[in-house]
N, C-alpha and C. Protein backbone atom coordinates (compact mmCIF):
# COMPACT_ATOMS: atom_id res chain seq x y z
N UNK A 1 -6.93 66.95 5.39
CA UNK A 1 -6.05 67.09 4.24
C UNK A 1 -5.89 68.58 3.92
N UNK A 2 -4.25 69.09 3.51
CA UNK A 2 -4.40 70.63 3.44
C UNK A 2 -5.07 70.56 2.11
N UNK A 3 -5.87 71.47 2.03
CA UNK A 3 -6.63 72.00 0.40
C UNK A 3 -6.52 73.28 0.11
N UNK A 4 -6.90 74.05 -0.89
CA UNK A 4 -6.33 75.47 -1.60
C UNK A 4 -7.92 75.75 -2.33
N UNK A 5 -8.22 76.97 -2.02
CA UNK A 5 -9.53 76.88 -2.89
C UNK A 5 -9.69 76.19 -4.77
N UNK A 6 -8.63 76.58 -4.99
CA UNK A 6 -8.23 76.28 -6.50
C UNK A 6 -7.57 74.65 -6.70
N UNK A 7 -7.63 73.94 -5.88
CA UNK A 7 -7.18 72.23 -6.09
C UNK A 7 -8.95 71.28 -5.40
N UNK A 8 -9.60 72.12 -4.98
CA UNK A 8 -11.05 71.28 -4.06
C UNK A 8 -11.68 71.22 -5.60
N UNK A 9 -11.79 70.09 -5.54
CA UNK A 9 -12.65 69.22 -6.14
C UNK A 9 -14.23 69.20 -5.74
N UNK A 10 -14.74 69.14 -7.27
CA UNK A 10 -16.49 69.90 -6.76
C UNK A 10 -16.59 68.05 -6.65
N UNK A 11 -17.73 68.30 -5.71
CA UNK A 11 -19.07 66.44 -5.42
C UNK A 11 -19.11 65.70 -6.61
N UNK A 12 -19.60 66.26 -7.87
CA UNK A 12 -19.42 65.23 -9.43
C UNK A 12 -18.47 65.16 -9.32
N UNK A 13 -17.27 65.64 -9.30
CA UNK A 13 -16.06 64.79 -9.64
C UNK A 13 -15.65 63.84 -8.73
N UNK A 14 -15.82 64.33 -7.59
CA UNK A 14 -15.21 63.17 -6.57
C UNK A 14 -15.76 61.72 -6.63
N UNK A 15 -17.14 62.29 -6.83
CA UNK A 15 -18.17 60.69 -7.42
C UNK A 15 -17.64 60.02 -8.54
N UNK A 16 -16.98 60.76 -9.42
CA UNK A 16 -16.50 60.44 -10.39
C UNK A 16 -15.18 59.23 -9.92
N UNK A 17 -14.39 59.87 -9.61
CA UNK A 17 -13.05 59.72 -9.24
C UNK A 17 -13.25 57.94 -8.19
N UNK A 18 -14.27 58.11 -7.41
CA UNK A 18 -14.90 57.11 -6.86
C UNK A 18 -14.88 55.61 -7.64
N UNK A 19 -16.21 56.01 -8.41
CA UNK A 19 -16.40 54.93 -9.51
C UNK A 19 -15.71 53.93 -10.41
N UNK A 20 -14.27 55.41 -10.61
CA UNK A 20 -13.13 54.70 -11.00
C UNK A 20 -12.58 54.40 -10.74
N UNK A 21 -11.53 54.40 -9.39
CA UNK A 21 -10.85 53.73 -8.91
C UNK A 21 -11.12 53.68 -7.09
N UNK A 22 -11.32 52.20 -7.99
CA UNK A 22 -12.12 51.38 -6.46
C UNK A 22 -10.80 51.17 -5.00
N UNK A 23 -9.77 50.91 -5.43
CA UNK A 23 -9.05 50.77 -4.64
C UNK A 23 -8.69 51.58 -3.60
N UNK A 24 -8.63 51.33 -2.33
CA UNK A 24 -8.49 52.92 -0.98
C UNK A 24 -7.48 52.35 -0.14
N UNK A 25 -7.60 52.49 0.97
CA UNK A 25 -6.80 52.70 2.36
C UNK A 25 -7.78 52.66 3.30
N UNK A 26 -7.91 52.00 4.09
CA UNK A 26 -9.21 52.33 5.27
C UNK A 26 -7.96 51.92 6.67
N UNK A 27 -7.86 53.63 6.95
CA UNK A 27 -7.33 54.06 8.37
C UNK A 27 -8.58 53.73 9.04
N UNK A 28 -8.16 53.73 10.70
CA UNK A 28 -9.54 53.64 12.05
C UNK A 28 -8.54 54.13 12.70
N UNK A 29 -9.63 54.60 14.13
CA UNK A 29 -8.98 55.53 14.73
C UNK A 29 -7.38 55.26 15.68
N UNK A 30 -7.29 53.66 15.46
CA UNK A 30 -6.05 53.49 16.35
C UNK A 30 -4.55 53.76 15.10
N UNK A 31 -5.14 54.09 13.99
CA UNK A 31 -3.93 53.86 13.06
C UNK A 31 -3.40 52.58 12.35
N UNK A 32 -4.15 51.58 12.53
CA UNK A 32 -4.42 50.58 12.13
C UNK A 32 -5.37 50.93 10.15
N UNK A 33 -4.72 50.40 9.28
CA UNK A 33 -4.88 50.55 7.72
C UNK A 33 -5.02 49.10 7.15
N UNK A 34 -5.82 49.10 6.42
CA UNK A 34 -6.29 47.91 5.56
C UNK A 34 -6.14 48.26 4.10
N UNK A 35 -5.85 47.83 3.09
CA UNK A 35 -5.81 48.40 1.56
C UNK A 35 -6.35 46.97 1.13
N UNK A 36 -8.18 47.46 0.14
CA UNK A 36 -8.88 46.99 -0.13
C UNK A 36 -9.88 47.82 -1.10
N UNK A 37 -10.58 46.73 -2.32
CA UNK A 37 -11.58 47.52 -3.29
C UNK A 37 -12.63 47.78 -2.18
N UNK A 38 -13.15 49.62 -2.77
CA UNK A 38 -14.47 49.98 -1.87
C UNK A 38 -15.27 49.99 -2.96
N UNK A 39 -16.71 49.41 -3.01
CA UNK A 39 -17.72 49.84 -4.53
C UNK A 39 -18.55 50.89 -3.92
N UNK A 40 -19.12 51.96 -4.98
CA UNK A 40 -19.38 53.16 -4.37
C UNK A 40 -20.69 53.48 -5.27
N UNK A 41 -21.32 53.73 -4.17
CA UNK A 41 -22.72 53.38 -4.85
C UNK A 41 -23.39 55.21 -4.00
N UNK A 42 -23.65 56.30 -4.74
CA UNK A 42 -24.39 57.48 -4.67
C UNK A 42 -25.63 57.39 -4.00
N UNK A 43 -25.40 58.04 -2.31
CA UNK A 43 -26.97 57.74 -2.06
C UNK A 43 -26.88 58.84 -0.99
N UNK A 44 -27.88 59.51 -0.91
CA UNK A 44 -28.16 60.44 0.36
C UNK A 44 -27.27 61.72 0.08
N UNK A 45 -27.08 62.03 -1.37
CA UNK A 45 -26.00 62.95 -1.58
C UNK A 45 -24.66 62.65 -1.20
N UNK A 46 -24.26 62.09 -0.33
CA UNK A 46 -22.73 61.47 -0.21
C UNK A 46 -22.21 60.32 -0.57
N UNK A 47 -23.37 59.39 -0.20
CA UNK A 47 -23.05 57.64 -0.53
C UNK A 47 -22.47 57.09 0.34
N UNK A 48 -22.67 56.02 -0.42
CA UNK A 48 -22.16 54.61 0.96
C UNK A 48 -20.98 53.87 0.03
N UNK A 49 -19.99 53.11 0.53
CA UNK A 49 -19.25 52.19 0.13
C UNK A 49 -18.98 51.25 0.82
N UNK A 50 -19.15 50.23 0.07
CA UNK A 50 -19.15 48.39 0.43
C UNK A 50 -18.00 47.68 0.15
N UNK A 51 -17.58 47.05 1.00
CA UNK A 51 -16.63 45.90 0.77
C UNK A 51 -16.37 45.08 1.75
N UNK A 52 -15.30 44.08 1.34
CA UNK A 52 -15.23 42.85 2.40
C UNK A 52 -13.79 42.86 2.74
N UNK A 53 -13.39 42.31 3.98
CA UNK A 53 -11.71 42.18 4.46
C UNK A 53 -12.23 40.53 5.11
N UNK A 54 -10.30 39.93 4.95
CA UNK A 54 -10.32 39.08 5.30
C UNK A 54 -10.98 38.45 6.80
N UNK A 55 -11.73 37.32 7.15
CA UNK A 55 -11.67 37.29 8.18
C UNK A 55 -10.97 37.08 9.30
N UNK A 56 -9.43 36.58 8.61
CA UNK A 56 -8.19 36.88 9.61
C UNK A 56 -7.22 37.70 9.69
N UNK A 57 -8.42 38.41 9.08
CA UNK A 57 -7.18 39.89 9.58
C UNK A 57 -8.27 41.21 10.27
N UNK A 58 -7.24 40.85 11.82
CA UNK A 58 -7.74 41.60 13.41
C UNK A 58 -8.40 42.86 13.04
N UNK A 59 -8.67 43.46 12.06
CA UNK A 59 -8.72 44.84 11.65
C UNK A 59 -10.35 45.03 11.73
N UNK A 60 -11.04 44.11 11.44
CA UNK A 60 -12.42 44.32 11.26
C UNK A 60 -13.22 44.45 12.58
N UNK A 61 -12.35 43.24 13.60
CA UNK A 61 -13.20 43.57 14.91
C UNK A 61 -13.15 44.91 15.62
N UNK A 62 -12.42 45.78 15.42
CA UNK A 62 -12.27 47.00 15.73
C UNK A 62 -13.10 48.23 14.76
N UNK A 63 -13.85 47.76 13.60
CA UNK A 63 -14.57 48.70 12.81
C UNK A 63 -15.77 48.93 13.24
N UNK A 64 -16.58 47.60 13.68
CA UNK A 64 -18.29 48.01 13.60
C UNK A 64 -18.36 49.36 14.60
N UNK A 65 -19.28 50.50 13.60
CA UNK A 65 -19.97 51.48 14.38
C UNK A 65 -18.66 52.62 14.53
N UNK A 66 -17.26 52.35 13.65
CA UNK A 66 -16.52 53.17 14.17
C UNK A 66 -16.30 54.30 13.21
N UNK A 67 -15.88 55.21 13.12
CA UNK A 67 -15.38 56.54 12.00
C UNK A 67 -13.95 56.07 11.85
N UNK A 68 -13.98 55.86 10.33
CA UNK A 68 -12.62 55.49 9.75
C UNK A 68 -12.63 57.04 8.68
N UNK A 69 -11.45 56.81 8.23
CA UNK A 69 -11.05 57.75 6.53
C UNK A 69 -10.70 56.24 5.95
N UNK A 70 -11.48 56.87 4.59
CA UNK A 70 -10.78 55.88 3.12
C UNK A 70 -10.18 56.95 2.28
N UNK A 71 -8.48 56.15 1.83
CA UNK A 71 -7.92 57.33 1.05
C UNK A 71 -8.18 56.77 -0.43
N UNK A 72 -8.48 57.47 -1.39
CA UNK A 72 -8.37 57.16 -2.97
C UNK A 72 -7.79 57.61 -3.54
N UNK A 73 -6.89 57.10 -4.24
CA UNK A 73 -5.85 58.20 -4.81
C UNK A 73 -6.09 57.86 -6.59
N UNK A 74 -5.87 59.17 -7.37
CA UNK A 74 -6.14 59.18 -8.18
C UNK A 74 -4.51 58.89 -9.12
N UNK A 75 -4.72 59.69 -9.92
CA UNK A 75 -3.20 59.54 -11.08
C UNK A 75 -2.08 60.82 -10.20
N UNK A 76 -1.29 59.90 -10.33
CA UNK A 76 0.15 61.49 -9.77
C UNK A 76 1.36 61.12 -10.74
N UNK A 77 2.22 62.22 -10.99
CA UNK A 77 3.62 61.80 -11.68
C UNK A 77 4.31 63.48 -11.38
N UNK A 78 5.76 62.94 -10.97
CA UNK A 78 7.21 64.20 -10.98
C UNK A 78 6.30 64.82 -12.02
N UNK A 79 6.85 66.61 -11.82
CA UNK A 79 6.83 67.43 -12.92
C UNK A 79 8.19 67.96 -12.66
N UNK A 80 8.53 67.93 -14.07
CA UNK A 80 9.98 68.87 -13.87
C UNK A 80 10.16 70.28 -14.46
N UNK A 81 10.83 70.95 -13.85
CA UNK A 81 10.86 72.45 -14.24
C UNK A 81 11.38 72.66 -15.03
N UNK A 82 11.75 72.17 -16.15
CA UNK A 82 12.65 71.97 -17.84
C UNK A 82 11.33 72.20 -18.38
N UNK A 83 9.74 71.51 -18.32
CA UNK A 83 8.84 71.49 -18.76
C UNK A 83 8.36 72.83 -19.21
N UNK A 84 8.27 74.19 -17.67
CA UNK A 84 7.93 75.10 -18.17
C UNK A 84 8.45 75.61 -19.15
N UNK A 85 7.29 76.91 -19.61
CA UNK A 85 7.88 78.16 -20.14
C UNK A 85 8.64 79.07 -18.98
N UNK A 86 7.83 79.22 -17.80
CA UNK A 86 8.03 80.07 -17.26
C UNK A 86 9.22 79.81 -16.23
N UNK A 87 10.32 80.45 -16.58
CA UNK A 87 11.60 80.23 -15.72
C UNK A 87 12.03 81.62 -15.00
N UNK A 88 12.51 81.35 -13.16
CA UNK A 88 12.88 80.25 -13.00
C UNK A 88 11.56 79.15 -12.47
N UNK A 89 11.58 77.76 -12.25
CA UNK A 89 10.79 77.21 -11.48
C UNK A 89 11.57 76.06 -10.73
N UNK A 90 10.12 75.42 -10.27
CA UNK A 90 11.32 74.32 -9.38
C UNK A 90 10.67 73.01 -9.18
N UNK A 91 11.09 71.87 -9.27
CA UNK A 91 10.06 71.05 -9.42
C UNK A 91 8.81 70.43 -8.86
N UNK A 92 8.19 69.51 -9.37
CA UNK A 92 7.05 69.51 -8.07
C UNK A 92 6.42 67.57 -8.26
N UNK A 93 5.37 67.80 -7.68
CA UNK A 93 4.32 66.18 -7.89
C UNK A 93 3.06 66.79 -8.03
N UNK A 94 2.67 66.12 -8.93
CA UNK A 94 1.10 66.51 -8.76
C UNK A 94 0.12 65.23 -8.68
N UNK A 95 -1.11 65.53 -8.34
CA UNK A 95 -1.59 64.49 -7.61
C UNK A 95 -3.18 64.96 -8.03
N UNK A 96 -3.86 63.44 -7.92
CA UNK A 96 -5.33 63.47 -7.46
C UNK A 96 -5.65 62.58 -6.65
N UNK A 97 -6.06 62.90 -5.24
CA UNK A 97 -6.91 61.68 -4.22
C UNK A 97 -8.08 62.97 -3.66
N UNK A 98 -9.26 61.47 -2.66
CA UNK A 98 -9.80 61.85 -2.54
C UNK A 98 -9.79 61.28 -0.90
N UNK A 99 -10.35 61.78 0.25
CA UNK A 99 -10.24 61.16 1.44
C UNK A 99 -11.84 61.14 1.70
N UNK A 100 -12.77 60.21 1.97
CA UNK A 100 -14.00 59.79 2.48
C UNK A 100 -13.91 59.28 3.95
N UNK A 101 -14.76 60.10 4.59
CA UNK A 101 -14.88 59.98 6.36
C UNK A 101 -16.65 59.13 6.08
N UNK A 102 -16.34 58.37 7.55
CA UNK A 102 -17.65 57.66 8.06
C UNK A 102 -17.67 56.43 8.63
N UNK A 103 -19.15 56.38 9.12
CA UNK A 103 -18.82 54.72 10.16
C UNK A 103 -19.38 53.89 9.55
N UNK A 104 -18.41 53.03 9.77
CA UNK A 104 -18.44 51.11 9.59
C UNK A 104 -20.03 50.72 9.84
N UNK A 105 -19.91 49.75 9.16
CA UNK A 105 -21.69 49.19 9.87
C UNK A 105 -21.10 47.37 9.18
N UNK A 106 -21.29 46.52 10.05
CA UNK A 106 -20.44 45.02 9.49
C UNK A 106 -22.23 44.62 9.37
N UNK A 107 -21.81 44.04 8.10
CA UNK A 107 -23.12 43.28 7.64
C UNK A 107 -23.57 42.02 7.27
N UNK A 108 -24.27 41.66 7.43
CA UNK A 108 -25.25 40.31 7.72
C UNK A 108 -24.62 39.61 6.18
N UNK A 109 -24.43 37.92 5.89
CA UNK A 109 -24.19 37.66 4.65
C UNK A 109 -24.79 37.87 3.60
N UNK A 110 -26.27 38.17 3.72
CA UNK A 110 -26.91 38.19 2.26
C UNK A 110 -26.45 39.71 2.28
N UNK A 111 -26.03 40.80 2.26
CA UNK A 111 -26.25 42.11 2.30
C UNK A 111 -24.38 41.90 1.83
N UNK A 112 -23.65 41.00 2.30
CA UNK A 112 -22.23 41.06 1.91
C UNK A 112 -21.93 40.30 0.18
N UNK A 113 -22.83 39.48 0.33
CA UNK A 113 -22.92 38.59 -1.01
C UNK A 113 -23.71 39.73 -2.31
N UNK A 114 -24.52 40.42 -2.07
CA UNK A 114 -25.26 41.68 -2.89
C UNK A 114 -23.92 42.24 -3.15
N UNK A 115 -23.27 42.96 -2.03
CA UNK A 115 -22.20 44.08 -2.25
C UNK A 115 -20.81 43.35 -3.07
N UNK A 116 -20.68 42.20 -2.83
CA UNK A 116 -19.59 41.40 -3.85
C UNK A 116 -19.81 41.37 -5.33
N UNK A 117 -21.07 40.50 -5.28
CA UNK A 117 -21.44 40.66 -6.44
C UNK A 117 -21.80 42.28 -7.42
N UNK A 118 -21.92 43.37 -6.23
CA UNK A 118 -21.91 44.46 -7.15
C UNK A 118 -20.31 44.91 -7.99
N UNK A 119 -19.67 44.66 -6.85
CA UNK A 119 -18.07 44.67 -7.28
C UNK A 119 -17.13 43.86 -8.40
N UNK A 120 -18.19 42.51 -8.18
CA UNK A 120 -17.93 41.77 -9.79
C UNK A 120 -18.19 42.22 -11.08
N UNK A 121 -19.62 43.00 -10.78
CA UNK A 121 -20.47 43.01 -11.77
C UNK A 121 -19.44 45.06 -12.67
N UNK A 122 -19.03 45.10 -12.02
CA UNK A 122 -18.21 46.27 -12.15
C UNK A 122 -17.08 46.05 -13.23
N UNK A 123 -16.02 45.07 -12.54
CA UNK A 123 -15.41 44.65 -12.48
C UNK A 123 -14.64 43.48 -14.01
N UNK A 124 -15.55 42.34 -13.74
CA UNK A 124 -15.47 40.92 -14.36
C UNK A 124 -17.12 40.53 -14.31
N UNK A 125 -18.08 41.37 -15.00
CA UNK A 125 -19.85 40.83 -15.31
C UNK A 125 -19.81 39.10 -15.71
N UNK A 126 -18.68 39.08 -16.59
CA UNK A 126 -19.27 37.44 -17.03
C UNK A 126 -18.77 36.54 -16.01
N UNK A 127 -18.47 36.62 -14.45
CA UNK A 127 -18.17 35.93 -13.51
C UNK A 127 -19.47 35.30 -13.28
N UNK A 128 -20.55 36.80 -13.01
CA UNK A 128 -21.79 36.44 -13.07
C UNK A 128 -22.96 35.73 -13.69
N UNK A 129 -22.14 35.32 -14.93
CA UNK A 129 -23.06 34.71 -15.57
C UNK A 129 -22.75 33.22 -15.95
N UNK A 130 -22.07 32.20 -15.56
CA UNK A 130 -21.15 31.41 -15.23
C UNK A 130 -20.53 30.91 -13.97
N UNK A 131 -20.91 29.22 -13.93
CA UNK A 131 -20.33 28.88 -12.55
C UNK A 131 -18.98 28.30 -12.65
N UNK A 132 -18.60 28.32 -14.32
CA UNK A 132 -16.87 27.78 -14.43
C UNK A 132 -15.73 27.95 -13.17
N UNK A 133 -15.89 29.70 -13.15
CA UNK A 133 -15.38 29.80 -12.15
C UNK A 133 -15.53 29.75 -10.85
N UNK A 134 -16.48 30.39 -10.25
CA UNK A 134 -16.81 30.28 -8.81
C UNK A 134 -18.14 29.45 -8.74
N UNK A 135 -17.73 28.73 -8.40
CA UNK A 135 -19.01 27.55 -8.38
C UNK A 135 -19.56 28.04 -6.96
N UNK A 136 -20.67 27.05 -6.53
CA UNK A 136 -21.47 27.82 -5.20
C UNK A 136 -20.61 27.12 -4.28
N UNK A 137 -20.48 26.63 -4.62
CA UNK A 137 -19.28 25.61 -3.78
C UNK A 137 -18.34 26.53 -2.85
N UNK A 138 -17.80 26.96 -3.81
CA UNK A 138 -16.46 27.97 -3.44
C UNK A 138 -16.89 29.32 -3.15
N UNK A 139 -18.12 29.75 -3.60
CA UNK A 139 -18.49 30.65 -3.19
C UNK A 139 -18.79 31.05 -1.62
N UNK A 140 -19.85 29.61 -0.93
CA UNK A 140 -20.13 29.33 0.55
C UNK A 140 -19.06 29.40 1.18
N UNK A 141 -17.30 28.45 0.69
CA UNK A 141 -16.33 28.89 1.25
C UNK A 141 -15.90 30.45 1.36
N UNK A 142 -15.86 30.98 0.51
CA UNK A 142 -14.98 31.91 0.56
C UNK A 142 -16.30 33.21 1.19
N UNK A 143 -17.33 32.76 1.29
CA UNK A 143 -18.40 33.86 2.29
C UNK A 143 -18.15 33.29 4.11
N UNK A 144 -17.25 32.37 4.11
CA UNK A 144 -17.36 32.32 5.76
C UNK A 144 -15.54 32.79 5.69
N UNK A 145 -15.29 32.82 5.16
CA UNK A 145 -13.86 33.53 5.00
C UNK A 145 -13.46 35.29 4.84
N UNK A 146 -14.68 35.93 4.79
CA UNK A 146 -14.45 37.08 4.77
C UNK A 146 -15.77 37.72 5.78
N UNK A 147 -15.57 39.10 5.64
CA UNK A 147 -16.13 39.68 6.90
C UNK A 147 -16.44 41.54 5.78
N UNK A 148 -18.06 41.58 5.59
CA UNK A 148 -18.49 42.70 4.47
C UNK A 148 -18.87 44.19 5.64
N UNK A 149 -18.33 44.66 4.85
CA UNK A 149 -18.59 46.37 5.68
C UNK A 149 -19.43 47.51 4.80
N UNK A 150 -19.76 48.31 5.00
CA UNK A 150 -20.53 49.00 4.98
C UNK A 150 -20.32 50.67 5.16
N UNK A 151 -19.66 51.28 4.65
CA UNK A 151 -18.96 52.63 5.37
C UNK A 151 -19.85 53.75 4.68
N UNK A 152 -21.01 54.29 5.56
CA UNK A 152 -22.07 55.26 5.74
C UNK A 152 -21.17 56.75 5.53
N UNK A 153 -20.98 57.90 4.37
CA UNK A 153 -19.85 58.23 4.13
C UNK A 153 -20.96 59.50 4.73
N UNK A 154 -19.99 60.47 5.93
CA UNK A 154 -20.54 61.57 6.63
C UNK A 154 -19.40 63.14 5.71
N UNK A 155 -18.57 62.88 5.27
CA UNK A 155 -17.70 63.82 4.78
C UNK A 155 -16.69 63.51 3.44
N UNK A 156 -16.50 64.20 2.30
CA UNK A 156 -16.26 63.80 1.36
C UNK A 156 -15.08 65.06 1.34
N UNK A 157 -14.04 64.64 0.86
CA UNK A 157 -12.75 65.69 0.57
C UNK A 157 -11.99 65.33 -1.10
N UNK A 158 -12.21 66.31 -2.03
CA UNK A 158 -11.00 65.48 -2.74
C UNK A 158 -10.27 66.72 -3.29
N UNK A 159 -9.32 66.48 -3.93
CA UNK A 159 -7.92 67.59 -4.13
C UNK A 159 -7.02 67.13 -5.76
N UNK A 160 -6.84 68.12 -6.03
CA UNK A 160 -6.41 68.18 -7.53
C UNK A 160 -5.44 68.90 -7.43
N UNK A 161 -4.43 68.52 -7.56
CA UNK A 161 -3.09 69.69 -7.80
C UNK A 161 -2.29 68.99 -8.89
N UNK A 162 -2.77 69.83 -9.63
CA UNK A 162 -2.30 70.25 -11.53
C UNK A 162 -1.68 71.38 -11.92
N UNK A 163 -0.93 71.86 -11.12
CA UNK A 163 -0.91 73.14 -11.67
C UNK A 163 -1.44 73.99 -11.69
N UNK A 164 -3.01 74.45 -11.39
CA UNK A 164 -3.71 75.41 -12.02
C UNK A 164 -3.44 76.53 -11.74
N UNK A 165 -2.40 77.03 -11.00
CA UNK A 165 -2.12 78.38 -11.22
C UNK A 165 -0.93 78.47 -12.43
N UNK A 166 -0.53 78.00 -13.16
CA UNK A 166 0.02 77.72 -14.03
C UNK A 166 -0.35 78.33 -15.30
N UNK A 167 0.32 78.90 -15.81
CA UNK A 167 -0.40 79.58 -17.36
C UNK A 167 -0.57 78.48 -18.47
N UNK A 168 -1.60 78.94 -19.04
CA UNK A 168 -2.46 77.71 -20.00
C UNK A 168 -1.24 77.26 -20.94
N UNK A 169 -0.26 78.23 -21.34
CA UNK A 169 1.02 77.70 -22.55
C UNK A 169 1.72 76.50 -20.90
N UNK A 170 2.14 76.95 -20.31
CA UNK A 170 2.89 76.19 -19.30
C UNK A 170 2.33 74.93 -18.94
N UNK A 171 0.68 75.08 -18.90
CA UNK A 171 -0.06 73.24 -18.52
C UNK A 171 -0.04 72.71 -19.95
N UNK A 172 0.18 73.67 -21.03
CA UNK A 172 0.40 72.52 -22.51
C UNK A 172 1.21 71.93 -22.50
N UNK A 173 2.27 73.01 -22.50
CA UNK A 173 3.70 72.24 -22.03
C UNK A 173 3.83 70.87 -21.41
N UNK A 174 3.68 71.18 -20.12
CA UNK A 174 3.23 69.74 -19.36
C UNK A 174 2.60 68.55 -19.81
N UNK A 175 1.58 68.77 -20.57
CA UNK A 175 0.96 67.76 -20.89
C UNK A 175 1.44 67.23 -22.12
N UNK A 176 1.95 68.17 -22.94
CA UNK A 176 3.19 67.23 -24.11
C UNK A 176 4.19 66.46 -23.72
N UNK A 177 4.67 67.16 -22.59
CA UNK A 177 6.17 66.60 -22.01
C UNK A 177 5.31 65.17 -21.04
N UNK A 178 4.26 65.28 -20.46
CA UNK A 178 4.07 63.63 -19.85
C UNK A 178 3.59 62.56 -20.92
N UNK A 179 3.42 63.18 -22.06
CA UNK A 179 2.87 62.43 -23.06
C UNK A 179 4.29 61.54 -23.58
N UNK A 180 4.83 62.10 -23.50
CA UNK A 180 6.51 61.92 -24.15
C UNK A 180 7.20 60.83 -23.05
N UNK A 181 6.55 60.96 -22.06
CA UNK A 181 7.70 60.31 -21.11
C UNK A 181 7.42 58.39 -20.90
N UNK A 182 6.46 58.32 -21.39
CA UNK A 182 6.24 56.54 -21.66
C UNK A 182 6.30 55.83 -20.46
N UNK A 183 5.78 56.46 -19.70
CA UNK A 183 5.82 55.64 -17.96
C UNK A 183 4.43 55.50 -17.58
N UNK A 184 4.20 54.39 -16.64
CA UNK A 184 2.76 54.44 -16.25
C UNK A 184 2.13 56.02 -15.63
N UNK A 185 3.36 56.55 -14.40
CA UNK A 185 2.80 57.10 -13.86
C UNK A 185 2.17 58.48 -14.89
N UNK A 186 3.21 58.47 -15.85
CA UNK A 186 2.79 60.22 -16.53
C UNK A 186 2.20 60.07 -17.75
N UNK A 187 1.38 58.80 -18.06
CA UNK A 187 1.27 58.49 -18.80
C UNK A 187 -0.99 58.46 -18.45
N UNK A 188 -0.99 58.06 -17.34
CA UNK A 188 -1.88 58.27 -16.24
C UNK A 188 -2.13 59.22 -16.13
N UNK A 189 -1.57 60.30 -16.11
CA UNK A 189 -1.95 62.10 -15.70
C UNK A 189 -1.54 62.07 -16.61
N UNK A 190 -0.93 62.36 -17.78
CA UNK A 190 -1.36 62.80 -19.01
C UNK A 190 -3.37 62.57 -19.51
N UNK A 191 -3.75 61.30 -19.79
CA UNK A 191 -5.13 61.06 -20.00
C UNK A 191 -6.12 61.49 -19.08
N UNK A 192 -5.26 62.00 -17.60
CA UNK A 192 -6.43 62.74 -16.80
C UNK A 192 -6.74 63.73 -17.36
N UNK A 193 -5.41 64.36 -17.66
CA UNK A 193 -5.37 65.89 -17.98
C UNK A 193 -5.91 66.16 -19.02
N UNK A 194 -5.58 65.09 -19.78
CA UNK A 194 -6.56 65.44 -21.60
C UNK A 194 -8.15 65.58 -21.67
N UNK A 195 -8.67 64.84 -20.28
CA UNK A 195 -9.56 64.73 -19.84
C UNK A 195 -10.41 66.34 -19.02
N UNK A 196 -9.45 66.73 -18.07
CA UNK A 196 -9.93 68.02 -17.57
C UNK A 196 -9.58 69.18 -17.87
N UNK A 197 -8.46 69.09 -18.74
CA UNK A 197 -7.97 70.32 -19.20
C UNK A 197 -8.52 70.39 -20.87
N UNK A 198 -9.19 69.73 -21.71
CA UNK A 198 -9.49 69.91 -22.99
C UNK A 198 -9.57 70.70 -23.65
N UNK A 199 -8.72 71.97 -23.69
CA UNK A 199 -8.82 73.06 -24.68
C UNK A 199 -7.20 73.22 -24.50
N UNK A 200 -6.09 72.72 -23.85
CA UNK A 200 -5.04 72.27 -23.81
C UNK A 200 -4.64 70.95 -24.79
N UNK A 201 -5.40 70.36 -25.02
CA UNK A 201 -5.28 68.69 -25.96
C UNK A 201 -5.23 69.51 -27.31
């Protein structure tokens, strides 16, 4: 991924960024992509992430033992150059993802049923505490129906492009004007931003 010293994202945040949004992309090396929740659990300084793919879908027999990327993408929305102070400009996107490298490891059912249930428990806790819904019943089904992975994470990348070369009146700017605009996407990076930029709020 191209990066800029000033958009690399330090290790807490990326862990951060992790935690919250579970959802990725898992490329392998033939170009072959799956889009699926990863749960991300801090270990060995990089961490591991768990999840399950269908068992009919061809994608898994090609993982065990292999080096994939998972993409995570964070909040993005248009910026428009009406926003600045500083004219002329020109418009842009800004973005937060993160890309996680490492190999697959396919795992045994009790070790896939742990990692589900961590993803519930994240997720929907009172699933766990209640068989209304998933009775064991449906549970035994739907554990020979899927196929749990394991991705041992060897390289961590993530990227922030906000502006920050941007003068502090110019990212206020911005962040009034996505506040204003009532859309998911800028509405999303607005609360990031209120979040990392806080002396701008």
């Amino acid at each position: 991924m191209y990066n800029t010293s000033n958009t690399q994202m330090p290790l807490e945040q990326i862990h951060q960024l992790l935690k919250q949004r579970n959802f990725a992309t898992l490329v392998s090396a033939d170009l072959q992509a799956t889009h699926l929740p990863l749960s991300f659990t801090a270990q060995n300084q990089l961490g591991l992430l768990t999840g399950h793919l269908a068992k009919t879908n061809p994608h898994w027999k090609k993982l065990n033992n292999q080096r994939v990327l998972t993409i995570f993408n964070g909040p993005d929305s248009y910026i428009s150059p009406t926003w600045y102070h500083t004219r002329p400009s020109v418009p842009t996107w800004n973005y937060v993802t993160v890309h996680a490298y490492g190999k697959v490891e396919i795992v045994e059912p009790t070790l896939m049923l742990e990692d589900l249930n961590c993803l519930i428990e994240q997720h929907d806790p009172q699933l766990l505490k209640t068989n209304d819904c998933i009775t064991d019943e449906l549970k035994h089904r739907l554990m020979d129906a899927i196929v749990g992975i394991r991705i041992h994470i060897e390289h961590l990348e993530g990227k922030e492009k906000l502006g920050q070369h941007r003068s502090e009146r110019d990212q206020a700017a911005v962040l009034t004007a996505l506040g204003a605009q009532q859309t998911p996407h800028a509405s999303d990076m607005c609360r990031y931003l209120k979040h990392r930029w806080p002396s701008n709020v």
